[in-house]
N, C-alpha and C. Protein backbone atom coordinates (compact mmCIF):
# COMPACT_ATOMS: atom_id res chain seq x y z
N UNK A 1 0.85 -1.19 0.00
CA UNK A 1 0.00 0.00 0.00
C UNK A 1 0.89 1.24 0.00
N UNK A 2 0.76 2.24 -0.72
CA UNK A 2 1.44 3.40 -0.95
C UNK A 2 1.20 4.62 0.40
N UNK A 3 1.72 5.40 0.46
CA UNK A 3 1.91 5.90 1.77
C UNK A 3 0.71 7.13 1.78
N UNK A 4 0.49 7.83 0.37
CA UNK A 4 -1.06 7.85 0.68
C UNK A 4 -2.30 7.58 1.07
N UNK A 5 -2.49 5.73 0.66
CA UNK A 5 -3.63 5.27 0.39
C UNK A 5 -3.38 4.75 2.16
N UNK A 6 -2.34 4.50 2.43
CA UNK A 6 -1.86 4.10 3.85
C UNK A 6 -2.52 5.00 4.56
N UNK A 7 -1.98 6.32 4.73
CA UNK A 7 -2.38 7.91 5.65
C UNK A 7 -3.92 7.74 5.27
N UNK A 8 -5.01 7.84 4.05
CA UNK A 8 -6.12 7.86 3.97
C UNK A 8 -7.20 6.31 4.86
N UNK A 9 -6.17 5.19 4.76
CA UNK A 9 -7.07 4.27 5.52
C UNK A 9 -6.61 4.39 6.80
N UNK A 10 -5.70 4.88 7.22
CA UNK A 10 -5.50 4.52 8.42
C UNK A 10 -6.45 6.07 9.37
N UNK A 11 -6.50 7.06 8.81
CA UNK A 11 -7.63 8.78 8.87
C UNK A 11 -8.46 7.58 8.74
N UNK A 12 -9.36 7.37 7.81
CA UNK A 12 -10.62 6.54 8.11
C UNK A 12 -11.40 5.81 8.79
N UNK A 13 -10.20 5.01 9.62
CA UNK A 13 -10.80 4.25 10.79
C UNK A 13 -10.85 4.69 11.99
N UNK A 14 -9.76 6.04 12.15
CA UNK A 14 -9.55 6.53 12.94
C UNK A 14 -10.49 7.63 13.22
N UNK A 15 -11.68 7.95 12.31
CA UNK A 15 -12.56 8.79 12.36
C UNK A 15 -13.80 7.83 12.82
N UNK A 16 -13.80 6.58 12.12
CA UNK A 16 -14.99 5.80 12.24
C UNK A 16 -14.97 5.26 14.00
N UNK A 17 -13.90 5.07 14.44
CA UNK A 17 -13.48 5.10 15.69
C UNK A 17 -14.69 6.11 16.24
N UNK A 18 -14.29 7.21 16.52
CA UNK A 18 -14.62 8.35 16.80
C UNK A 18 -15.73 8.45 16.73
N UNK A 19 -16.60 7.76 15.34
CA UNK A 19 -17.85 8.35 15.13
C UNK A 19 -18.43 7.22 15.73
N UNK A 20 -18.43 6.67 16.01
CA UNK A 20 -18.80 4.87 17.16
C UNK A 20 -18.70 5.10 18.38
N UNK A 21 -17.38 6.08 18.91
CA UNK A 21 -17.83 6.57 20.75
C UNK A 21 -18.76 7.57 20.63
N UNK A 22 -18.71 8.83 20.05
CA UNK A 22 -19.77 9.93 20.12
C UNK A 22 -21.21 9.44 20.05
N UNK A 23 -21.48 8.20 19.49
CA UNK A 23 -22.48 8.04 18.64
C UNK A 23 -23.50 7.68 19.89
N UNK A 24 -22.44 6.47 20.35
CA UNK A 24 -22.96 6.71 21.92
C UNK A 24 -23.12 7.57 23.35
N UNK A 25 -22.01 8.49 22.84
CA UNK A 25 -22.32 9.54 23.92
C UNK A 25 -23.95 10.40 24.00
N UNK A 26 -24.32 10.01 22.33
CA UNK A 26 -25.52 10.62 22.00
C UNK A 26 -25.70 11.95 21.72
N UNK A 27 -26.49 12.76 21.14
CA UNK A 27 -26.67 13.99 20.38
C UNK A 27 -26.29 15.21 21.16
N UNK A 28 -26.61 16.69 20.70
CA UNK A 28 -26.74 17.69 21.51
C UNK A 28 -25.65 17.66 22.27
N UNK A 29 -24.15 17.29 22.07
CA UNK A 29 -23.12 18.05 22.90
C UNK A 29 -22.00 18.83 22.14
N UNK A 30 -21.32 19.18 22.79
CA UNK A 30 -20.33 20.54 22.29
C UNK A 30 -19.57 19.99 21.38
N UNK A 31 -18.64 20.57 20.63
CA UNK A 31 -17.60 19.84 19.97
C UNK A 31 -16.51 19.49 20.55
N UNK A 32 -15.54 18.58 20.37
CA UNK A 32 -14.74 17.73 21.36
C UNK A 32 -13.31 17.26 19.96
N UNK A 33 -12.07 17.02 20.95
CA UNK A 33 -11.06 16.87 20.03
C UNK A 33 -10.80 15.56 20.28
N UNK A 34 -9.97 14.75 18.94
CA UNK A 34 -9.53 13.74 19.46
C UNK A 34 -7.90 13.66 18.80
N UNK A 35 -7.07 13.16 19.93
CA UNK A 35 -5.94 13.43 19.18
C UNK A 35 -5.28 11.95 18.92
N UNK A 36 -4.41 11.97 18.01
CA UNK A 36 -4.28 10.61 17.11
C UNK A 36 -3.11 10.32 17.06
N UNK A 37 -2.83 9.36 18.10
CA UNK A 37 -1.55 8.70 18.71
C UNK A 37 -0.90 7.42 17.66
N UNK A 38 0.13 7.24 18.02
CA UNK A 38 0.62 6.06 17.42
C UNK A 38 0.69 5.02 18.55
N UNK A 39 -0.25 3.75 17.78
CA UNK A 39 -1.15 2.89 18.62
C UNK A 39 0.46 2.16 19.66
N UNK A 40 1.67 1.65 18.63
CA UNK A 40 3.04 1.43 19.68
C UNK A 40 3.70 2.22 20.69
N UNK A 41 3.40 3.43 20.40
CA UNK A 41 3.53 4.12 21.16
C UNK A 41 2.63 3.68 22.45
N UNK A 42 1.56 4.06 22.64
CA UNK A 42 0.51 4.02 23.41
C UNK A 42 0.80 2.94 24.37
N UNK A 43 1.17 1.44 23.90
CA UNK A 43 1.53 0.31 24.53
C UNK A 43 2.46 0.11 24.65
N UNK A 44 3.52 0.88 24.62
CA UNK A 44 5.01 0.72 25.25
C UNK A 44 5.19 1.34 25.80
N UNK A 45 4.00 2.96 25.97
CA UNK A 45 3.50 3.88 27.78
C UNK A 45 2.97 3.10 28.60
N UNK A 46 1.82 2.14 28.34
CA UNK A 46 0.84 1.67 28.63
C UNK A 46 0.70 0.27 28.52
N UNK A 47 1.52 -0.63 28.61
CA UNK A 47 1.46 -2.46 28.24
C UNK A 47 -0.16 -2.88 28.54
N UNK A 48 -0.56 -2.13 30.10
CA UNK A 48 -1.91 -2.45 30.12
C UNK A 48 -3.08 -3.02 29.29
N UNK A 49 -2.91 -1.44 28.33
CA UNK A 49 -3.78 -1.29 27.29
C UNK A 49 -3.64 -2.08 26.08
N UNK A 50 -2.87 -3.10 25.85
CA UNK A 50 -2.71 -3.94 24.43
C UNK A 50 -3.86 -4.79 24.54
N UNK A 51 -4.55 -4.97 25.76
CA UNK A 51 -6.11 -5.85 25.45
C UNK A 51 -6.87 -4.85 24.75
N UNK A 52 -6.74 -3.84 25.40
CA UNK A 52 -7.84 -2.54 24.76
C UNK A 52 -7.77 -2.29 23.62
N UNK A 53 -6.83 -2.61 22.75
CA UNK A 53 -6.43 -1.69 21.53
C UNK A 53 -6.26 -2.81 20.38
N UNK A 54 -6.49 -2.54 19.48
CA UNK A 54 -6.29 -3.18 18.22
C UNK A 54 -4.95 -2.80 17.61
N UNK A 55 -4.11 -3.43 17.71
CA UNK A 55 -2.93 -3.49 17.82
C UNK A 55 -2.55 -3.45 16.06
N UNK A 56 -3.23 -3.67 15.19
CA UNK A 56 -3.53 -3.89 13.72
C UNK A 56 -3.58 -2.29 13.30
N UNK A 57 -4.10 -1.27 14.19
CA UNK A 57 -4.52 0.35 14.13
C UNK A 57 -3.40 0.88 14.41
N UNK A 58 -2.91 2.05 12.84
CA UNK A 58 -1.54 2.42 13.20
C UNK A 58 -1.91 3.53 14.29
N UNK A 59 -2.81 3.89 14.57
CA UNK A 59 -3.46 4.80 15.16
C UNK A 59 -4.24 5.22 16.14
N UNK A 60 -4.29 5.47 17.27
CA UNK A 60 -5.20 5.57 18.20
C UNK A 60 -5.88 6.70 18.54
N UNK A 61 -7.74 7.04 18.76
CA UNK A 61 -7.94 8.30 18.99
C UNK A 61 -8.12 8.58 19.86
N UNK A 62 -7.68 9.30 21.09
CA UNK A 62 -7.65 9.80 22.55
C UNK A 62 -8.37 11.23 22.67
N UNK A 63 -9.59 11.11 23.27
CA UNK A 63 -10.58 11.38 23.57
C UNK A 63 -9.61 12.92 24.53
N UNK A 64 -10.24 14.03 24.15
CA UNK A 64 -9.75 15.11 24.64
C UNK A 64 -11.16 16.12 25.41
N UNK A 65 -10.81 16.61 26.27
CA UNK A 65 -11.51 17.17 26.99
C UNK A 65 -12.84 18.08 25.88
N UNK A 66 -14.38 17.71 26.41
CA UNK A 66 -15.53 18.87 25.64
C UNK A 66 -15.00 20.24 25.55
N UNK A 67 -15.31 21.06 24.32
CA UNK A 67 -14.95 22.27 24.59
C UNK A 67 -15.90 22.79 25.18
N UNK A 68 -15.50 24.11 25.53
CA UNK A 68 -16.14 25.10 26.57
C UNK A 68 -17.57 25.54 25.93
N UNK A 69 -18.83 25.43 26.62
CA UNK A 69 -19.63 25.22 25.91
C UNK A 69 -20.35 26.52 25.39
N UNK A 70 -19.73 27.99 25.19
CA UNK A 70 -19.90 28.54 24.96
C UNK A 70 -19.20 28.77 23.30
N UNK A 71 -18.59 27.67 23.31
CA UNK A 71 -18.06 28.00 21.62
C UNK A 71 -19.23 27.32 20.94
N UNK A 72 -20.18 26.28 20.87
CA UNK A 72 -20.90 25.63 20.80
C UNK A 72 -21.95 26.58 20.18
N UNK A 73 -22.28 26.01 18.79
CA UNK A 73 -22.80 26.73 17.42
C UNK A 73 -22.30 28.32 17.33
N UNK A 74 -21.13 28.43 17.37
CA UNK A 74 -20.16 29.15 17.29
C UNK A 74 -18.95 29.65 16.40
N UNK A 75 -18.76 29.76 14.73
CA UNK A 75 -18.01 29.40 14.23
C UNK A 75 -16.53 30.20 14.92
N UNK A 76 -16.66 31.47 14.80
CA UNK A 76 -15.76 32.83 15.01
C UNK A 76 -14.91 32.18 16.79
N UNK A 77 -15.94 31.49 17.26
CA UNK A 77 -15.35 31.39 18.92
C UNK A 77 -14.31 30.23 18.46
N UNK A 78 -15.26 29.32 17.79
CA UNK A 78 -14.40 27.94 17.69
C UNK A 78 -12.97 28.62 16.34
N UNK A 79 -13.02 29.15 15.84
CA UNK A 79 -11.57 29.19 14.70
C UNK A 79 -10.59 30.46 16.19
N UNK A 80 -11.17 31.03 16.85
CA UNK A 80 -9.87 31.50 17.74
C UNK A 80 -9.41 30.69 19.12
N UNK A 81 -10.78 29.40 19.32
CA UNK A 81 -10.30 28.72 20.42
C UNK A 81 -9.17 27.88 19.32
N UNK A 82 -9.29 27.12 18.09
CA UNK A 82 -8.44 26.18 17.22
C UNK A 82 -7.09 26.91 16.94
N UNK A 83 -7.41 28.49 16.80
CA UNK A 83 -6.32 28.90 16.36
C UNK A 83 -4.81 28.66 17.95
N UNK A 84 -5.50 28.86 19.22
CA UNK A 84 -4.36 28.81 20.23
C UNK A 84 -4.24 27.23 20.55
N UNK A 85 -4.89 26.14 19.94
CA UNK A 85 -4.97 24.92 20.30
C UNK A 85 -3.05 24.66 19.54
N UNK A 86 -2.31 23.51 20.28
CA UNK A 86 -1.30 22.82 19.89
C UNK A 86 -1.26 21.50 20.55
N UNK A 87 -0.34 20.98 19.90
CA UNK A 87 -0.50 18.93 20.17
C UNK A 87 1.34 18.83 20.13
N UNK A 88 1.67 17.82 21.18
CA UNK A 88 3.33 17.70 21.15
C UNK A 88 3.49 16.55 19.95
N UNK A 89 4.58 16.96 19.42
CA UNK A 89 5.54 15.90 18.44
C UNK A 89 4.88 14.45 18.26
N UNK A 90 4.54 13.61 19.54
CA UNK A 90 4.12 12.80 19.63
C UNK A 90 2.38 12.29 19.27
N UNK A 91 1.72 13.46 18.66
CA UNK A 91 0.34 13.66 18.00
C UNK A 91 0.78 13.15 16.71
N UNK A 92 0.32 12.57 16.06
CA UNK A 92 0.65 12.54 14.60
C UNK A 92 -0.72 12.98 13.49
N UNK A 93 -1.65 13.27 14.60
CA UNK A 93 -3.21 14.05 13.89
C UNK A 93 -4.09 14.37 14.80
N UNK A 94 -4.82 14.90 14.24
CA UNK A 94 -6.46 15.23 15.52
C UNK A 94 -7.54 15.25 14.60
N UNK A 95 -8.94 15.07 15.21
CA UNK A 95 -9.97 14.60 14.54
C UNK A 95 -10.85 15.52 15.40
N UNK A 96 -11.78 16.43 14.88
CA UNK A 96 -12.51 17.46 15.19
C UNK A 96 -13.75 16.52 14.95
N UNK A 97 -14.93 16.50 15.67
CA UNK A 97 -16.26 16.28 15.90
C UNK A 97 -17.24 17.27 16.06
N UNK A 98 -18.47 17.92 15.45
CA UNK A 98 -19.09 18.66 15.88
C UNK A 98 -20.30 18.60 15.63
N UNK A 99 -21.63 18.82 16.38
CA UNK A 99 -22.88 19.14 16.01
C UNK A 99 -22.81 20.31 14.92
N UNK A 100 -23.86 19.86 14.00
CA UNK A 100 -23.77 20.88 12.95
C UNK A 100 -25.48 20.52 12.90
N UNK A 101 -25.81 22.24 11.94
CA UNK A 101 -27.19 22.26 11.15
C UNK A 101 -27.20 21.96 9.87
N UNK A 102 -27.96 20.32 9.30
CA UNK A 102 -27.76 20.50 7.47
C UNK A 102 -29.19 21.17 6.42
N UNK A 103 -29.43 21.56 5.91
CA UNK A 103 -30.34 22.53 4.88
C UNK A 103 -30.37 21.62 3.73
N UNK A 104 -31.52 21.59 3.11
CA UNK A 104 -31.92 21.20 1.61
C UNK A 104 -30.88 22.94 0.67
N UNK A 105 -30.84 22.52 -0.40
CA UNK A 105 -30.62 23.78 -1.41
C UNK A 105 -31.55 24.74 -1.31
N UNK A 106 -32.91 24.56 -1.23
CA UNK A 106 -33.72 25.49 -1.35
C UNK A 106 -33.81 26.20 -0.10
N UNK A 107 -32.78 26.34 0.74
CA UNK A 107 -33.09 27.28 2.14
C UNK A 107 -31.89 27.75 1.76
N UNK A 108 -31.25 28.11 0.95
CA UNK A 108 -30.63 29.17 0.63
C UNK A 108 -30.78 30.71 0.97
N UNK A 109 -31.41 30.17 0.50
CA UNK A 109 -32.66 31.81 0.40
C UNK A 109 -32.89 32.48 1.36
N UNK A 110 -33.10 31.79 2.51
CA UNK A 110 -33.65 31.84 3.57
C UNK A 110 -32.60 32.18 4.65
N UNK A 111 -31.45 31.84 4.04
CA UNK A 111 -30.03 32.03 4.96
C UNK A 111 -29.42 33.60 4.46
N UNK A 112 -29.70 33.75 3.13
CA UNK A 112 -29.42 34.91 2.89
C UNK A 112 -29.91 36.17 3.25
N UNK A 113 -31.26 35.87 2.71
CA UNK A 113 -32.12 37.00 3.59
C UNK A 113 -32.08 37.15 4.77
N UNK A 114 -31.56 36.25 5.77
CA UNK A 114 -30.88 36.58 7.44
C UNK A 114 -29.64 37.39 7.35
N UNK A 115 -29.09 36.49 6.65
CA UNK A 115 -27.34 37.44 6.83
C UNK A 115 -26.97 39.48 6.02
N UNK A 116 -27.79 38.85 5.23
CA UNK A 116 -27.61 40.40 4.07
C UNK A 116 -27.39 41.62 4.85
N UNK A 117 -28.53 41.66 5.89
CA UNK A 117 -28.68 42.81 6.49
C UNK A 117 -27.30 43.57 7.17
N UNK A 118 -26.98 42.33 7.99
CA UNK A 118 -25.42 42.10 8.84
C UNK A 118 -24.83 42.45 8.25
N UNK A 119 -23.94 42.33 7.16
CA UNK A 119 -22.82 41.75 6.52
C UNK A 119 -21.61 42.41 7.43
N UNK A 120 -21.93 44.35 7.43
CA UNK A 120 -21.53 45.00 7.80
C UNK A 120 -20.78 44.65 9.28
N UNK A 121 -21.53 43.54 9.63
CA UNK A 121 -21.36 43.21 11.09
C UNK A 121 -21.34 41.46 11.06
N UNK A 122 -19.57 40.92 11.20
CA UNK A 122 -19.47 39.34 10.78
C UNK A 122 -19.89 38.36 11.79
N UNK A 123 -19.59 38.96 12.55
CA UNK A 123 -20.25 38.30 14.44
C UNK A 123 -21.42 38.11 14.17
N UNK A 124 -22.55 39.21 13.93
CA UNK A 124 -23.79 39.25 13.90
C UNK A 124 -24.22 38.62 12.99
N UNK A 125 -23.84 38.70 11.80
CA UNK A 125 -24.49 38.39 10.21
C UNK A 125 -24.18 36.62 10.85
N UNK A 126 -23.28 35.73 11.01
CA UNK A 126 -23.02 34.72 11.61
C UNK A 126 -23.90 33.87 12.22
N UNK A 127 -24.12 34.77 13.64
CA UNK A 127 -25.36 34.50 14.12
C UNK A 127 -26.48 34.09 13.75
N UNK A 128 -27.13 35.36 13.07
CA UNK A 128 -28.44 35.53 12.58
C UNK A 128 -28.49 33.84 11.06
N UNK A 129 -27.51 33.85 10.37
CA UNK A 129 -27.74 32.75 9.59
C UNK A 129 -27.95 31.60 10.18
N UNK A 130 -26.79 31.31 11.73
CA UNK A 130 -27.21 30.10 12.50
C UNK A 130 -28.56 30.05 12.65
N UNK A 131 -29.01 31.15 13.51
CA UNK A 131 -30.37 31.16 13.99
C UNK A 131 -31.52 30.24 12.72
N UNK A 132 -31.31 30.99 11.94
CA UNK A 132 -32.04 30.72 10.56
C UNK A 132 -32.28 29.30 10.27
N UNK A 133 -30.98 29.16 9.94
CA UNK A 133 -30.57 27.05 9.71
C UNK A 133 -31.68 26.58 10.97
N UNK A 134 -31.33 27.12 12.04
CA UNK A 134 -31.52 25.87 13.56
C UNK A 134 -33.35 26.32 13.16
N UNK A 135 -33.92 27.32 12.28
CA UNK A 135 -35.64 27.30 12.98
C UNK A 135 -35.54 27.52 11.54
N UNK A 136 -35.48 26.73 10.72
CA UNK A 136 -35.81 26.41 9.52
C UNK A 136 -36.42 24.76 9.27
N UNK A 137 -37.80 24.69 8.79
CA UNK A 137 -38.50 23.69 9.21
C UNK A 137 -37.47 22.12 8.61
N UNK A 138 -37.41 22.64 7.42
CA UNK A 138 -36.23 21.47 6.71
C UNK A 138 -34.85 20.82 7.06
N UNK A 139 -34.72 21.54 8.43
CA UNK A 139 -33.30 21.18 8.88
C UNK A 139 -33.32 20.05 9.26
N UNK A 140 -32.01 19.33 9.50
CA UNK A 140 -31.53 18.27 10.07
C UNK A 140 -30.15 18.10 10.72
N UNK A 141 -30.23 17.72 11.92
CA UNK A 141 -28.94 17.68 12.99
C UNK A 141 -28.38 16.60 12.02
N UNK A 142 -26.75 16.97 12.18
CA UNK A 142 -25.92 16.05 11.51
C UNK A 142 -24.81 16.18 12.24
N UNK A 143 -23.72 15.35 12.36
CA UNK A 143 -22.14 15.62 12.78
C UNK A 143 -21.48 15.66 12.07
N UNK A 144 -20.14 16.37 12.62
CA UNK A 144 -19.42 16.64 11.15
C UNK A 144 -17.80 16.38 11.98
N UNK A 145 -17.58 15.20 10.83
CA UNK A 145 -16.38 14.66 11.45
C UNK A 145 -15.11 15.49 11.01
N UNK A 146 -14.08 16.08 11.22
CA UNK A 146 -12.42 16.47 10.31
C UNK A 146 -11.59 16.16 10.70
N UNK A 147 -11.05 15.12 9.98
CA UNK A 147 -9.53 14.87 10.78
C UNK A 147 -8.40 15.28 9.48
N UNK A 148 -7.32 15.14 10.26
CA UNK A 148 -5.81 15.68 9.67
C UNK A 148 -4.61 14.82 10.05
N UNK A 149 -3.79 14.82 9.47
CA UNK A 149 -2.59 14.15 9.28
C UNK A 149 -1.25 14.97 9.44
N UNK A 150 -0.24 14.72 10.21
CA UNK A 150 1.05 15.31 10.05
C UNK A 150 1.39 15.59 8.46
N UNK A 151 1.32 14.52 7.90
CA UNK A 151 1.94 14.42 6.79
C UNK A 151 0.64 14.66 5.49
N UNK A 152 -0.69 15.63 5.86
CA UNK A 152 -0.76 16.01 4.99
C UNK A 152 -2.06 15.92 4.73
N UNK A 153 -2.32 14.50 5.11
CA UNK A 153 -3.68 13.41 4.67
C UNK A 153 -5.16 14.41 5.82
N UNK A 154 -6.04 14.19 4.89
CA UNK A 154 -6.87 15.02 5.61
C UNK A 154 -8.39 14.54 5.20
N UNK A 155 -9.56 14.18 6.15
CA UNK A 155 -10.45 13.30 5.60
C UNK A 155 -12.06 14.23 6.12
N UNK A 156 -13.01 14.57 5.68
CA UNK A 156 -14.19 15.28 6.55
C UNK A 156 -15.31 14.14 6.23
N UNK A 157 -16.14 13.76 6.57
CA UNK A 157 -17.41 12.86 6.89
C UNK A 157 -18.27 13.92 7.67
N UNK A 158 -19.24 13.59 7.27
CA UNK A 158 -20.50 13.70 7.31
C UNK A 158 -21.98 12.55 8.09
N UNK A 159 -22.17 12.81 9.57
CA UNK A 159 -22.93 11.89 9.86
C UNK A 159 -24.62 12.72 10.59
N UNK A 160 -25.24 12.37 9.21
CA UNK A 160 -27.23 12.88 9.29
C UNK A 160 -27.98 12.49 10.26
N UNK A 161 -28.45 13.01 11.19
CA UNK A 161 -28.98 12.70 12.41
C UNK A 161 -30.32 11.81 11.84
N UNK A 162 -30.48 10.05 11.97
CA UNK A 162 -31.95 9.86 11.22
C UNK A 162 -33.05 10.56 11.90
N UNK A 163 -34.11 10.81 10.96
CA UNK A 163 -35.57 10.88 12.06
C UNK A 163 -35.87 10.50 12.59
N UNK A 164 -36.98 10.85 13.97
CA UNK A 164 -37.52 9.66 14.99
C UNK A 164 -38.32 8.59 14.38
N UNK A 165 -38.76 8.71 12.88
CA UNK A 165 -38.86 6.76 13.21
C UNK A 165 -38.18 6.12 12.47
N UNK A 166 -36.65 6.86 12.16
CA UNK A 166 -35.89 5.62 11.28
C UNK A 166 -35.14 5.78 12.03
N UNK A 167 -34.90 5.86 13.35
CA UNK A 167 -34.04 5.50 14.76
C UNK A 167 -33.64 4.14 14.63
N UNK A 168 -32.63 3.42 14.93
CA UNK A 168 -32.31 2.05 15.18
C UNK A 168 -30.92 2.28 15.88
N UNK A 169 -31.18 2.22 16.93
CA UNK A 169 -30.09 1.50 18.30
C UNK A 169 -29.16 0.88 17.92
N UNK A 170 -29.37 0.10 17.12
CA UNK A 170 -28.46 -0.88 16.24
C UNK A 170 -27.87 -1.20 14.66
N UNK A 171 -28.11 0.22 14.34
CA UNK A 171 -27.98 0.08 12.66
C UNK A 171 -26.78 0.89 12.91
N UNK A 172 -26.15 0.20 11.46
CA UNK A 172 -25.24 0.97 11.42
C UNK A 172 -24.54 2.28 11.01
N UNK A 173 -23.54 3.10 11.26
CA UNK A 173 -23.28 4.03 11.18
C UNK A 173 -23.36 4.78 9.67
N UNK A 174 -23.90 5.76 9.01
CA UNK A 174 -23.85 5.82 7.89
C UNK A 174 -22.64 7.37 7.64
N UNK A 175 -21.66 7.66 7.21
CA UNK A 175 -20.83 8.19 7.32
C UNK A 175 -20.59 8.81 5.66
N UNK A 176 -21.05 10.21 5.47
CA UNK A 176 -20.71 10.54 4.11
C UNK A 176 -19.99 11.61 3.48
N UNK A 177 -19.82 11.77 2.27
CA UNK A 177 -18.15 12.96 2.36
C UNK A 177 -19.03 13.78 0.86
N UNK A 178 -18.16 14.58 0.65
CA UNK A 178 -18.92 15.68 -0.46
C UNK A 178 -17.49 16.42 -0.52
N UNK A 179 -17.25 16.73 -2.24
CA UNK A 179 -15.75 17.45 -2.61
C UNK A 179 -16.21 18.83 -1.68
N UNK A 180 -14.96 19.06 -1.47
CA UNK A 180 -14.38 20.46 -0.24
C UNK A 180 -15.36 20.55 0.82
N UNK A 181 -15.80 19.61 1.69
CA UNK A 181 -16.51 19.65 2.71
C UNK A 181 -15.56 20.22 4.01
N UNK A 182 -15.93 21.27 4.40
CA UNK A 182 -15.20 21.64 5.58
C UNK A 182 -13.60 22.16 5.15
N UNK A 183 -13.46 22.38 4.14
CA UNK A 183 -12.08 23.21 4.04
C UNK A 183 -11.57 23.98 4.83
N UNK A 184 -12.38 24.48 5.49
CA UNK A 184 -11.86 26.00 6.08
C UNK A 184 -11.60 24.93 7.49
N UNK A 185 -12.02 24.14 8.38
CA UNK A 185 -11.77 23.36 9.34
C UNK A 185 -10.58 22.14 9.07
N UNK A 186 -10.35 22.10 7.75
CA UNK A 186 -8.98 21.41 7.56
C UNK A 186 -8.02 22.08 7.37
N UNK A 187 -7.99 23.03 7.12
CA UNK A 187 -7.21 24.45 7.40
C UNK A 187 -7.02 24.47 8.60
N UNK A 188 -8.09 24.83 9.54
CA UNK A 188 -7.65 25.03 11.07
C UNK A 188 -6.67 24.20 11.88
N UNK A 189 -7.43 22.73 11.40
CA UNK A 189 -6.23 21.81 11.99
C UNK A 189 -5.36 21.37 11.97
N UNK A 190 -5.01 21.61 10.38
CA UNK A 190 -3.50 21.34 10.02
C UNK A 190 -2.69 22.58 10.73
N UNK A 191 -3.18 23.40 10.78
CA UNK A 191 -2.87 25.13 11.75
C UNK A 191 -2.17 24.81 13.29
N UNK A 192 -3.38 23.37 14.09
CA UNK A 192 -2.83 22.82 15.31
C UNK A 192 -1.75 22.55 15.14
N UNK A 193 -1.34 21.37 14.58
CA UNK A 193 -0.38 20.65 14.46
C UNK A 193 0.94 20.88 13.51
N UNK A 194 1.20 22.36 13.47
CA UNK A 194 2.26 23.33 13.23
C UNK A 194 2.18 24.54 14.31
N UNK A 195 1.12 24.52 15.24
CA UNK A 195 1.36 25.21 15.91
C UNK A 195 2.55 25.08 16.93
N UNK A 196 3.47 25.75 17.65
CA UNK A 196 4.76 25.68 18.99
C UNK A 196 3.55 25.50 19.96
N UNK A 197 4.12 24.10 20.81
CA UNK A 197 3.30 24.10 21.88
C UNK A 197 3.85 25.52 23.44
N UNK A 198 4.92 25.77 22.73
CA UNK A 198 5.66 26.98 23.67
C UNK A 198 5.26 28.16 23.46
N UNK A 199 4.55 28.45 22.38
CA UNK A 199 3.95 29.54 22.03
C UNK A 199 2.78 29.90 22.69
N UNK A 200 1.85 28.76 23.27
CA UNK A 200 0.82 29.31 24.86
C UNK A 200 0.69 29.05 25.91
């Protein structure tokens, strides 16, 4: 396997990871980091943990403290809390999780005519479009997975909150991607992990 297709499966599982604990933590919480260890590493800190771990995973995702829940449907809070975020040498990625609002195309419209007024004002105009999305009858809660790679590799998923009666406890995870989904958040995090952890 080539060292791309390597970095892209090994981001993949390491998100699907991720989207399998949250899934159970269940809906409606803040966004949360996970940072992405090298799984030998982990068990030559930790011998303990080689029952725990799939030892086959070049990768492990370690569950990082909820953010502060005031960044929470927040874009402007969350890109200056990401911007002072850093990870030591020993990170080799992080995987961003977040509640998000998703829209049909045709609420376009509807987002614009909120923001227009603002523009003048990016905080506000921001706002007012959230507002819009969240009491717009067509919406749907979704999560929105981003992870990143030292070396480059960078993966976003997409997971659609079902409706209350296509709920199943036990079905499985449906996880989906769309060209330049979340750019501006794979930006941010490749941003972490060049950030100096001496720098805050």
């Amino acid at each position: 396997m080539n060292p791309e297709a390597w970095a892209a499966s090994a981001l993949y599982r390491c998100i699907r990871e991720v989207a399998e604990y949250v899934d159970g933590e269940g809906w409606n919480r803040p966004p949360q980091m996970f940072a992405l260890v090298p799984t030998v590493d982990l068990v030559a800190a930790e011998p303990a943990l080689l029952d725990q771990l799939d030892s086959e995973d070049a990768l492990t995702p370690i569950a990082q403290e909820p953010f502060p829940e005031d960044l929470t449907g927040y874009s402007m809070a969350l890109d200056a809390f990401l911007a002072t975020t850093s990870w030591p040498q020993s990170v080799e990625g992080c995987v961003l999780v977040q509640q998000i609002v998703v829209l049909p195309p045709a609420a376009e419209q509807t987002l614009d005519d909120a923001i227009e007024p603002l523009l003048a004002d990016p905080e506000a105009a921001d706002l007012a479009g959230r507002q819009a999305a969240v009491a717009h009858p067509d919406r749907r809660d979704a999560r929105l997975f981003v992870g990143v790679l030292r070396n480059g590799a960078s993966l976003s998923l997409i997971q659609v909150r079902p409706a209350e009666h296509e709920e199943d406890p036990f079905g499985d995870l449906e996880l989906r991607t769309a060209p330049n989904l979340a750019s501006n958040l794979v930006e941010a995090l490749r941003n972490t992990l060049e950030n100096d952890p001496d720098d805050f």
